[in-house]
C-alpha atoms as a PDB file:
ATOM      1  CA  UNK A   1      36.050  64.790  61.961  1.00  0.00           C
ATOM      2  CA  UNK A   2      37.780  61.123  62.485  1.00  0.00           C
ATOM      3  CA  UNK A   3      37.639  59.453  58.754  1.00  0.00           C
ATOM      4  CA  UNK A   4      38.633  55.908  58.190  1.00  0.00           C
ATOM      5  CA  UNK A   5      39.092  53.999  55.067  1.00  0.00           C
ATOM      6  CA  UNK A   6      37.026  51.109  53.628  1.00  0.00           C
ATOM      7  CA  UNK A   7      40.863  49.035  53.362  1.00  0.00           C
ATOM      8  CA  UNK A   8      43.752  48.516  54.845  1.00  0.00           C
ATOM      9  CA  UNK A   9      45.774  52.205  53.436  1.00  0.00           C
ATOM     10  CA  UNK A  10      49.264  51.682  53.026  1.00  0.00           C
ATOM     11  CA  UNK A  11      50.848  54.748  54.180  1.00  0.00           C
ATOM     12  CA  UNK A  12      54.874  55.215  53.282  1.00  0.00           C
ATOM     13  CA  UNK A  13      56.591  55.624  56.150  1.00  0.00           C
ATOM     14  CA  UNK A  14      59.706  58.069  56.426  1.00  0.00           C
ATOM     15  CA  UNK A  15      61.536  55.506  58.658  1.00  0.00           C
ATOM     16  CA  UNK A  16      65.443  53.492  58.131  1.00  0.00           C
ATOM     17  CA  UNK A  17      64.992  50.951  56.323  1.00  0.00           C
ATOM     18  CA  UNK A  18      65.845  47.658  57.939  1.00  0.00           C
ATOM     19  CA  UNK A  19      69.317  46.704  58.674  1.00  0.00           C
ATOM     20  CA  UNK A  20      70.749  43.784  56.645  1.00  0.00           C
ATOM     21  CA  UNK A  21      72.965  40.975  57.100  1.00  0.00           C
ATOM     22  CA  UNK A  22      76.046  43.255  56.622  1.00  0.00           C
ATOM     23  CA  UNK A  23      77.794  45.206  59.357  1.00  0.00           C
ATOM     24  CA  UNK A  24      77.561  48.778  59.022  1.00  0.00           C
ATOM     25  CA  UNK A  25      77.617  52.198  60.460  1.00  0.00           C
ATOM     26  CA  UNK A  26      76.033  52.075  63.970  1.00  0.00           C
ATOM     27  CA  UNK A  27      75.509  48.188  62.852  1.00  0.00           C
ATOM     28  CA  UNK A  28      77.291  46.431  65.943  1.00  0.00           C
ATOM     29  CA  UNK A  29      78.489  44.215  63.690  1.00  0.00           C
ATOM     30  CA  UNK A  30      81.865  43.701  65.879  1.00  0.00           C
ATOM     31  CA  UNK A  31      79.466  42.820  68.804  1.00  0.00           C
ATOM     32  CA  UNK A  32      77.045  40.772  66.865  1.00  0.00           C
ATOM     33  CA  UNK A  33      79.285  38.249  65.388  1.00  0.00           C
ATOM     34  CA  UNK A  34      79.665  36.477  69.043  1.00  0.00           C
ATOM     35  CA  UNK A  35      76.294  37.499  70.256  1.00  0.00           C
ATOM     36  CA  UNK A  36      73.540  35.108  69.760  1.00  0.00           C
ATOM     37  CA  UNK A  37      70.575  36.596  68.456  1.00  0.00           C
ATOM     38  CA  UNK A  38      68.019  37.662  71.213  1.00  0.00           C
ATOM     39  CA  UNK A  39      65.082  35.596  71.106  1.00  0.00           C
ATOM     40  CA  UNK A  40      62.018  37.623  70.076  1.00  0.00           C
ATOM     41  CA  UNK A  41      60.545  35.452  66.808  1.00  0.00           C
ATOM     42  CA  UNK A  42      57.402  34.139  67.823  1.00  0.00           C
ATOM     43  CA  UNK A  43      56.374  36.649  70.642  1.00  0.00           C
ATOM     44  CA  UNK A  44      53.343  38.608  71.568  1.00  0.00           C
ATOM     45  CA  UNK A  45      54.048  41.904  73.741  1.00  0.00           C
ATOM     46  CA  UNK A  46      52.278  44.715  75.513  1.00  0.00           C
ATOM     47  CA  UNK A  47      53.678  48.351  74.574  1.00  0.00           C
ATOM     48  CA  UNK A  48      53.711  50.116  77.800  1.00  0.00           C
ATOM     49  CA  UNK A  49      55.738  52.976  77.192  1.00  0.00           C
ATOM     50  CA  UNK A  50      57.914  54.399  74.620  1.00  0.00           C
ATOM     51  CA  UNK A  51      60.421  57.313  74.200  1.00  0.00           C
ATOM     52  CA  UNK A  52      61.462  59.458  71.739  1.00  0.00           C
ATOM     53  CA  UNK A  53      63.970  62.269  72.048  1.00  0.00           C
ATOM     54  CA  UNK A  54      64.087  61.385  75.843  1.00  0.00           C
ATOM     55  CA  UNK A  55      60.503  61.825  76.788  1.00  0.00           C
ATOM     56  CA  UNK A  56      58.583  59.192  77.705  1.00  0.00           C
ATOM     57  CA  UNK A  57      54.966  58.726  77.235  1.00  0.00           C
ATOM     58  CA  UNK A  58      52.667  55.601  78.601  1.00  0.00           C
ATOM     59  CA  UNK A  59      50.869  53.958  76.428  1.00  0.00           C
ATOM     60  CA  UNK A  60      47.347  53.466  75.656  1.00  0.00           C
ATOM     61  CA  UNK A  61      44.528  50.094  76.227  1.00  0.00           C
ATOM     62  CA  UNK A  62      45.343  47.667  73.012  1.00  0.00           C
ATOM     63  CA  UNK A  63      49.123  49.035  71.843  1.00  0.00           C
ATOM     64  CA  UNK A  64      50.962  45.751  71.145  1.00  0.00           C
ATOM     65  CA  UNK A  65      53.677  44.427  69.217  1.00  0.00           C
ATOM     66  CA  UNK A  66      53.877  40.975  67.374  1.00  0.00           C
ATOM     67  CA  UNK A  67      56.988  39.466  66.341  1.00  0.00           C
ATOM     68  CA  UNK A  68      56.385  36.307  63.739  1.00  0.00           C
ATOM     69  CA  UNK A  69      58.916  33.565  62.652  1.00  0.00           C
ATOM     70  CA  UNK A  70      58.744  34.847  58.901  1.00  0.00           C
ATOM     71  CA  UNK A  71      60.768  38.074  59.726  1.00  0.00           C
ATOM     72  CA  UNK A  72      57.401  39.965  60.056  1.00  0.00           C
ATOM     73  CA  UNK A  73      55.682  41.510  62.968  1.00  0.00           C
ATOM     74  CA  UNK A  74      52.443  43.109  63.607  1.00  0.00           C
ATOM     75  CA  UNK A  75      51.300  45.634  66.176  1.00  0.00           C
ATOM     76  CA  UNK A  76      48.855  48.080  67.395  1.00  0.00           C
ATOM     77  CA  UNK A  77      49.535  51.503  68.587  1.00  0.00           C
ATOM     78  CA  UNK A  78      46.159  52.004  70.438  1.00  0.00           C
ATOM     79  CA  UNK A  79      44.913  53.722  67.293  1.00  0.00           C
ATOM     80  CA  UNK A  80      46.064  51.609  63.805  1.00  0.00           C
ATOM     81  CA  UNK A  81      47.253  48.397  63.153  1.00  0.00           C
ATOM     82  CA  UNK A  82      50.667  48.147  61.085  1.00  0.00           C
ATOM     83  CA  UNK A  83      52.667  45.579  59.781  1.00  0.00           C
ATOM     84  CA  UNK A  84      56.393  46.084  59.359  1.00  0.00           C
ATOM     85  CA  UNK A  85      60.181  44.357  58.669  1.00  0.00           C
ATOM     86  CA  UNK A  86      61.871  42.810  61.356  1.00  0.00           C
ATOM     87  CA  UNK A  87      65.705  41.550  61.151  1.00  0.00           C
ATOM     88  CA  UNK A  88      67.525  40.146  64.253  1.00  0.00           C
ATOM     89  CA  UNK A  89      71.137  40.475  65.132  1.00  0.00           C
ATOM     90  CA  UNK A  90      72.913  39.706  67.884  1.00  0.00           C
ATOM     91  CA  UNK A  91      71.533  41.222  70.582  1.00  0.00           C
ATOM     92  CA  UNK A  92      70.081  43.946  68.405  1.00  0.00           C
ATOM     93  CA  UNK A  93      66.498  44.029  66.795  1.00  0.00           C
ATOM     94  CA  UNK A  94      65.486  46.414  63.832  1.00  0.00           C
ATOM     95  CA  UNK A  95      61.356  46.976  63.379  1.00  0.00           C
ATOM     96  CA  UNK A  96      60.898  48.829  60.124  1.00  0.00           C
ATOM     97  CA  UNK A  97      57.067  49.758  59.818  1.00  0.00           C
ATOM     98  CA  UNK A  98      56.049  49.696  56.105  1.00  0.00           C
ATOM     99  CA  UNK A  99      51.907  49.433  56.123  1.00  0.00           C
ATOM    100  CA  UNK A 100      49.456  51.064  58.784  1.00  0.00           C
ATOM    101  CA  UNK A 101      45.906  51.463  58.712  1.00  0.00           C
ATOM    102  CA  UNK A 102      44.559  55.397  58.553  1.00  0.00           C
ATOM    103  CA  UNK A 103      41.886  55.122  60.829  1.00  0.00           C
ATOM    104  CA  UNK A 104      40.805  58.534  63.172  1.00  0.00           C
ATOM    105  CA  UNK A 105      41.495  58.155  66.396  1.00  0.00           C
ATOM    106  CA  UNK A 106      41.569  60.971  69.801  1.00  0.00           C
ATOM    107  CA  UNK A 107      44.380  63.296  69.388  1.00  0.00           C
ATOM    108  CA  UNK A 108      46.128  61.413  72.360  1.00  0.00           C
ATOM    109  CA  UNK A 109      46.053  58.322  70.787  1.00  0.00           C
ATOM    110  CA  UNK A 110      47.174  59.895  67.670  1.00  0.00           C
ATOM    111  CA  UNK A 111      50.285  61.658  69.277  1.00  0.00           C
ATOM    112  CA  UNK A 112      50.902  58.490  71.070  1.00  0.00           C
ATOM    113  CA  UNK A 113      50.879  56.804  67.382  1.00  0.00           C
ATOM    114  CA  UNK A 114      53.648  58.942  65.963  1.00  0.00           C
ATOM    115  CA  UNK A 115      55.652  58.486  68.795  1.00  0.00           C
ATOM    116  CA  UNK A 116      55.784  54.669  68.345  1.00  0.00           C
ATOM    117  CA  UNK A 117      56.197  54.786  65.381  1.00  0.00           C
ATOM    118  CA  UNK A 118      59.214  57.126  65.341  1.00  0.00           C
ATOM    119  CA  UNK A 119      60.241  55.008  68.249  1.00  0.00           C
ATOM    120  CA  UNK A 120      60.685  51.964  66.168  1.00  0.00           C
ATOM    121  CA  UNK A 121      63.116  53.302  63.421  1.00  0.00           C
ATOM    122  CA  UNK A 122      66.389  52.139  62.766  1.00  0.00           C
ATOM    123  CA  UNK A 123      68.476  49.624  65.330  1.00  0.00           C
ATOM    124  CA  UNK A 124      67.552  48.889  68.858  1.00  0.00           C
ATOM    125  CA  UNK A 125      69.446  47.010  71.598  1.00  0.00           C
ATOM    126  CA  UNK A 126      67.592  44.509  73.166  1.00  0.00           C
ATOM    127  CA  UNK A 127      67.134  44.459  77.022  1.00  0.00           C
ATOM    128  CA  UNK A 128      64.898  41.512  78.462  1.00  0.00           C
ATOM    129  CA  UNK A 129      64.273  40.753  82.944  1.00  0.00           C
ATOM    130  CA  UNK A 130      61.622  37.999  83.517  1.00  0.00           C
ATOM    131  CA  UNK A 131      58.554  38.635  81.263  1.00  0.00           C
ATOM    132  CA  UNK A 132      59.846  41.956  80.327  1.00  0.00           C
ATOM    133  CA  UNK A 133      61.706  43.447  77.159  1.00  0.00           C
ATOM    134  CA  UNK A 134      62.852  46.610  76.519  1.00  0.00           C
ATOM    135  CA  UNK A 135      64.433  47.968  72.890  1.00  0.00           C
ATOM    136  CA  UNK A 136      66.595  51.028  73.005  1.00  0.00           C
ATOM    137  CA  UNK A 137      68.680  53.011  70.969  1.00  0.00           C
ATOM    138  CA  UNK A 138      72.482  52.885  71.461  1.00  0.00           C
ATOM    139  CA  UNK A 139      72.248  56.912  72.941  1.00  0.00           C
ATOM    140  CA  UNK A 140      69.138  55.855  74.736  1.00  0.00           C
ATOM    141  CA  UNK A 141      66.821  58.961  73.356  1.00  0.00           C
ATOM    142  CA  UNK A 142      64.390  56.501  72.189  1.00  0.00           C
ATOM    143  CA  UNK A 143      62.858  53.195  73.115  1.00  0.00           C
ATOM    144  CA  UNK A 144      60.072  51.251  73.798  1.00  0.00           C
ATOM    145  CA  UNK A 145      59.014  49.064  77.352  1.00  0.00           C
ATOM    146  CA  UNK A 146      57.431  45.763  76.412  1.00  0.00           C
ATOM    147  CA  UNK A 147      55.995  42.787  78.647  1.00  0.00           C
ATOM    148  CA  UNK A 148      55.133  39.669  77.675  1.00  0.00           C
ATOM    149  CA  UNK A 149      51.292  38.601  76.918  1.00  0.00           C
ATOM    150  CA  UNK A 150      50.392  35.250  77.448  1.00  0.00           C
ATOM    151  CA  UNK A 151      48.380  33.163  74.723  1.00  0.00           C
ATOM    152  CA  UNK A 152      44.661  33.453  74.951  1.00  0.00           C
ATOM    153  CA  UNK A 153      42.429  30.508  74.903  1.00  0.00           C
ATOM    154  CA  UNK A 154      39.572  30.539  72.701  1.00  0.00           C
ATOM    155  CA  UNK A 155      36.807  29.796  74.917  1.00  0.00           C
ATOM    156  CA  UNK A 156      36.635  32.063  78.363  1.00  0.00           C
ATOM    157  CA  UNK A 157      38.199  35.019  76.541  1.00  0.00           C
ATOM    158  CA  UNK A 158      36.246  38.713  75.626  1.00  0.00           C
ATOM    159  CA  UNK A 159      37.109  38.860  71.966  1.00  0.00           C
ATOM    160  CA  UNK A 160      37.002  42.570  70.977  1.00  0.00           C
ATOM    161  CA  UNK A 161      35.838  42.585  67.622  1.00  0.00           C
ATOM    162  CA  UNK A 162      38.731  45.586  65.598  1.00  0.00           C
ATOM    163  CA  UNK A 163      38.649  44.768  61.724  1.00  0.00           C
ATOM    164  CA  UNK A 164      36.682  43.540  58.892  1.00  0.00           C
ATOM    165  CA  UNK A 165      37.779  41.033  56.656  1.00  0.00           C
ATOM    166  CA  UNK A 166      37.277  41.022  53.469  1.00  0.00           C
ATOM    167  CA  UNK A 167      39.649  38.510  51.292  1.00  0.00           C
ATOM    168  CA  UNK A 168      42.966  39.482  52.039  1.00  0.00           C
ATOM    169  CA  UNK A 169      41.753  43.116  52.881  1.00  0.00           C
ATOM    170  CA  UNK A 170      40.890  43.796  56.500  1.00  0.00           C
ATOM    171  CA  UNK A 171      39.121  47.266  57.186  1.00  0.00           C
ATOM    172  CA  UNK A 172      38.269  49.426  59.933  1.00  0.00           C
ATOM    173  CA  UNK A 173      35.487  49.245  61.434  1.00  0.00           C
ATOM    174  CA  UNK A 174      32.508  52.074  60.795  1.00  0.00           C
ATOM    175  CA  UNK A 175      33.802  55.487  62.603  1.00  0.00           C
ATOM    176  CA  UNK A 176      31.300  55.433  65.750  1.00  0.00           C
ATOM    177  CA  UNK A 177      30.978  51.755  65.638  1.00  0.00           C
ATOM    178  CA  UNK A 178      34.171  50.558  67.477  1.00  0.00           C
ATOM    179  CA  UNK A 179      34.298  49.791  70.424  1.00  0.00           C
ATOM    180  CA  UNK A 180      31.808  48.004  72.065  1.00  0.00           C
ATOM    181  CA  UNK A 181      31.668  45.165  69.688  1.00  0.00           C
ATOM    182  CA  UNK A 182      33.023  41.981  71.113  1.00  0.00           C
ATOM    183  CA  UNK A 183      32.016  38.057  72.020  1.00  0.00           C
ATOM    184  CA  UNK A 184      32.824  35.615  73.911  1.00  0.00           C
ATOM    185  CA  UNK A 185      32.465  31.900  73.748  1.00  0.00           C
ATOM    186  CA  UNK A 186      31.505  30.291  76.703  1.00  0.00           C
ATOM    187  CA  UNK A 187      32.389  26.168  78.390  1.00  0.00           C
ATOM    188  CA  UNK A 188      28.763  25.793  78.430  1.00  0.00           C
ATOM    189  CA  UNK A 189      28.587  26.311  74.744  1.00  0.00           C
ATOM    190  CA  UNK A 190      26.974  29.671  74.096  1.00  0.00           C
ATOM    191  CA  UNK A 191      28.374  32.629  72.851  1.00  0.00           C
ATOM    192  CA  UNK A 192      27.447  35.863  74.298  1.00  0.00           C
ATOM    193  CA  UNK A 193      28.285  39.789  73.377  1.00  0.00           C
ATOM    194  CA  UNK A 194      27.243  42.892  71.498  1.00  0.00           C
ATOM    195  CA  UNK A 195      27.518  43.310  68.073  1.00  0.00           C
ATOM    196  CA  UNK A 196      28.028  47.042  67.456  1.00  0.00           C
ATOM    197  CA  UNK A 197      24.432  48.198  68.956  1.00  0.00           C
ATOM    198  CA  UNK A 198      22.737  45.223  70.542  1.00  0.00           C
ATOM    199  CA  UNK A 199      24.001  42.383  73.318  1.00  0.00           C
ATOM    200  CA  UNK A 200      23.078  38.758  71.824  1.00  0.00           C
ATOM    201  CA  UNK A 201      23.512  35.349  73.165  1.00  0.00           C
ATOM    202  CA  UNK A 202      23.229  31.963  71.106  1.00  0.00           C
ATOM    203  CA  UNK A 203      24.145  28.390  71.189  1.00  0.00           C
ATOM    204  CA  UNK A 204      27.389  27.797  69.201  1.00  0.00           C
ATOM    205  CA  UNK A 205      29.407  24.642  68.226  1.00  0.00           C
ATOM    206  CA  UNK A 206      33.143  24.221  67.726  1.00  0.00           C
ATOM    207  CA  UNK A 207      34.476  21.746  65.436  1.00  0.00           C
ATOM    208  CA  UNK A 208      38.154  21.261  64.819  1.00  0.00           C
ATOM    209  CA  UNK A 209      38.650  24.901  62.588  1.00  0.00           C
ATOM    210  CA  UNK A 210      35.223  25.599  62.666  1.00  0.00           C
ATOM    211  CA  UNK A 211      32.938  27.651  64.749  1.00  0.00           C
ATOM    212  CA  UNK A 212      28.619  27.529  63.577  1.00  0.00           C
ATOM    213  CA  UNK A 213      26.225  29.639  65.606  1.00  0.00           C
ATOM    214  CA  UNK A 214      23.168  27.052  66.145  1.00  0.00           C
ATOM    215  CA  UNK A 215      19.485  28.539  65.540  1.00  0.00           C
ATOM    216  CA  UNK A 216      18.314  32.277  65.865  1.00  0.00           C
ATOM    217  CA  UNK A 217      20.037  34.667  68.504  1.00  0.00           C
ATOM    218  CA  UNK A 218      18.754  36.259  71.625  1.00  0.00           C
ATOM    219  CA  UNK A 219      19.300  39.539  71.037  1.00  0.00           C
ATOM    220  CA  UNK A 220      18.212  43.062  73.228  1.00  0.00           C
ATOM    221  CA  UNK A 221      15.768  45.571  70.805  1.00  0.00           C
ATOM    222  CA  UNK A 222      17.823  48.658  71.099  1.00  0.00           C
ATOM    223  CA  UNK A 223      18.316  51.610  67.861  1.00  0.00           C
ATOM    224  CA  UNK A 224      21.146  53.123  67.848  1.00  0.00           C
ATOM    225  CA  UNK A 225      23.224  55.552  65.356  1.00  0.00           C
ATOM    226  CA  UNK A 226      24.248  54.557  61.875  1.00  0.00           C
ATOM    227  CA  UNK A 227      27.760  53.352  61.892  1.00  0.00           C
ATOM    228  CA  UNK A 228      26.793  51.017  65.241  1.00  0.00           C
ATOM    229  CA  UNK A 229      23.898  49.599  63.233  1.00  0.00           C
ATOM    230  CA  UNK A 230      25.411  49.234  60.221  1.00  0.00           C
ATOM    231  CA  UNK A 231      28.281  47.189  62.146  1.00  0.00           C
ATOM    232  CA  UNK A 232      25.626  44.977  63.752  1.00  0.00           C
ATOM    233  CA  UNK A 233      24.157  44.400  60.333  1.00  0.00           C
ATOM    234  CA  UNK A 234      27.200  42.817  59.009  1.00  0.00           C
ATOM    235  CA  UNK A 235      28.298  41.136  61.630  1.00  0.00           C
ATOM    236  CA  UNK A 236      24.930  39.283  62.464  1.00  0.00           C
ATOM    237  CA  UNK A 237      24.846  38.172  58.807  1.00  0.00           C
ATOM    238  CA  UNK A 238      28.614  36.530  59.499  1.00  0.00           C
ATOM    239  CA  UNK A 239      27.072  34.570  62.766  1.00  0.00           C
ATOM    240  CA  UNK A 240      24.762  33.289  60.304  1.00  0.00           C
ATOM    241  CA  UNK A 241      26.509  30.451  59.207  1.00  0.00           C
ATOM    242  CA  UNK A 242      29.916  27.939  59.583  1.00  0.00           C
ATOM    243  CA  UNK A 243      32.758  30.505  60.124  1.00  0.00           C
ATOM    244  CA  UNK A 244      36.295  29.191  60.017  1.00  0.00           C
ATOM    245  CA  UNK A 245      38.374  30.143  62.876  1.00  0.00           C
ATOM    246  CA  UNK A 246      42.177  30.865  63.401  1.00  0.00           C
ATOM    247  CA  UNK A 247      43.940  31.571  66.649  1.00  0.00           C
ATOM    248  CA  UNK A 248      47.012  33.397  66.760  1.00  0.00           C
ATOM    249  CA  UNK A 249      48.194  33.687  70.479  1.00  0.00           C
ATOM    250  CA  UNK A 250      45.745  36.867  71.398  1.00  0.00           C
ATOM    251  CA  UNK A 251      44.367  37.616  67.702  1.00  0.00           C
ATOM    252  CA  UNK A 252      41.492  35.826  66.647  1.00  0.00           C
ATOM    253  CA  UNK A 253      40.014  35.402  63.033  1.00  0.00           C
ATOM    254  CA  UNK A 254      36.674  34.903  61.653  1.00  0.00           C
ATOM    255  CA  UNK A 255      35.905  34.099  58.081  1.00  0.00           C
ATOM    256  CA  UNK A 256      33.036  32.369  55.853  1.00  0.00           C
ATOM    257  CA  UNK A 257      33.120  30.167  53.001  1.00  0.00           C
ATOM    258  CA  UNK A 258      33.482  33.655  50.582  1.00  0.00           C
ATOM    259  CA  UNK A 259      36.228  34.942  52.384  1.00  0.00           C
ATOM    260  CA  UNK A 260      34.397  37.547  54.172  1.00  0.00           C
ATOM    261  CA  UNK A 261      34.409  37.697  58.384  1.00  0.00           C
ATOM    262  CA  UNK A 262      36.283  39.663  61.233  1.00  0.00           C
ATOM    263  CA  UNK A 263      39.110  40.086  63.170  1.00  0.00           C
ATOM    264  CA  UNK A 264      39.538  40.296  66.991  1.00  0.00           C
ATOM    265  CA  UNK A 265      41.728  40.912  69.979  1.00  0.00           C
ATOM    266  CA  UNK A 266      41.645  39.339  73.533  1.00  0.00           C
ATOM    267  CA  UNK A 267      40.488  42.094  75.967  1.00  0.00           C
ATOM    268  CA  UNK A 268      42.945  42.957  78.348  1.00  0.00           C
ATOM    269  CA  UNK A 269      40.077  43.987  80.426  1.00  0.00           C
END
């Protein structure tokens, strides 16, 4: 049976570490000290394929990769979320995954995880064409094919609801309730969705950080299994009230006053 965990599991990861400042075996270090560093801080990407000992394998709806400006970057591999070391070097990049979630997933999805995952160890070179990037190892056995997603604006956009916030904790959502959850915040000032079981639709109000559902929502009368009502539980009693909201290109954020609230990702469809 899938199993998921209440938090955010960090799993060790039997990955290289991330490659430092200083030159190296296999560092490029020769190369690096006239190469300007490629430009990736700051980016949002779509994973659409990846390849490990020379096979290549497409990927699934919702892999991703983030790359902050802290030397961080955050991804999906169409199964768990991750967070992981990133150092920049010339035209090399170095991802180092060092937390994922442990969520169930298919067994394609799963396979597909390892594979990214594996994919991202140790040094690759950096390739970008247009709104494309692609990281590859010097031998080219392994790699992954990127393109570039554009920001998401927070009105207009399906928001598929993926995590559950809780402090600085985010957990997965109920096995059997992901999925269908997601919202979506209309120009004419009403939000619309399903929350886990039921479609809704209410009158919400923005202001500056804040978004406040206004007065009871519509919602349809359906029952449906545990996990899916136990999802819609929660996140109805979230809607109830002022939620702070933070926008990070195509990740959005939800929290109340205690800390408590949900995470979501702009549909790609």
């Amino acid at each position: 049976m899938p199993k998921t965990r209440a938090l955010v599991v960090l799993v060790p990861l039997l990955l290289l570490p991330a490659c430092g400042t200083e030159g190296g075996a296999g560092s490029g270090s020769g190369a690096d000290s006239v190469r300007p560093d490629v430009p990736v801080a700051g980016t949002s990407w779509t994973v659409d394929a990846v390849t490990v000992d020379g096979r290549r394998s497409a990927a699934p709806d919702g892999a991703r990769l983030d790359f902050g400006k802290d030397g961080r970057a955050r991804g999906n591999t169409g199964c768990n979320t991750f967070g992981a070391a990133v150092v920049v070097r010339g035209g090399g990049v170095t991802v180092t995954p060092q937390e994922v979630t442990e969520m169930g997933c298919a067994a394609d999805r799963q396979r597909f995880e390892q594979e990214l995952l594996k994919a991202l160890s140790g040094r690759l070179e950096a390739t970008t064409k247009d709104d494309t990037l692609r990281l590859e190892s010097s031998d080219g056995r392994k790699g992954l094919e990127l393109t570039a997603e554009p920001p998401a604006e927070l009105r207009g956009t399906t928001w598929k609801i993926d995590g559950l916030v809780s402090g600085t904790s985010t957990a997965s959502l109920p096995v059997g309730g992901e999925g269908k959850a997601r919202l979506v915040l209309g120009a004419d000032g009403r939000m619309s969705g399903n929350l886990g079981c039921n479609n809704f639709s209410a009158k919400a109000r923005v202001d500056d950080r804040t978004l406040t559902v206004e007065g009871p929502a519509a919602t349809t009368r359906m029952m449906c299994t545990g996990p899916q009502m136990e999802l819609e539980t929660k996140l109805y009693a979230l809607l109830d009230g002022p939620l702070t909201y933070r926008l990070n290109h195509r990740t959005l954020t939800l929290t109340d006053a205690s800390g408590e609230g949900f995470t979501a990702t702009a549909a790609t469809s």
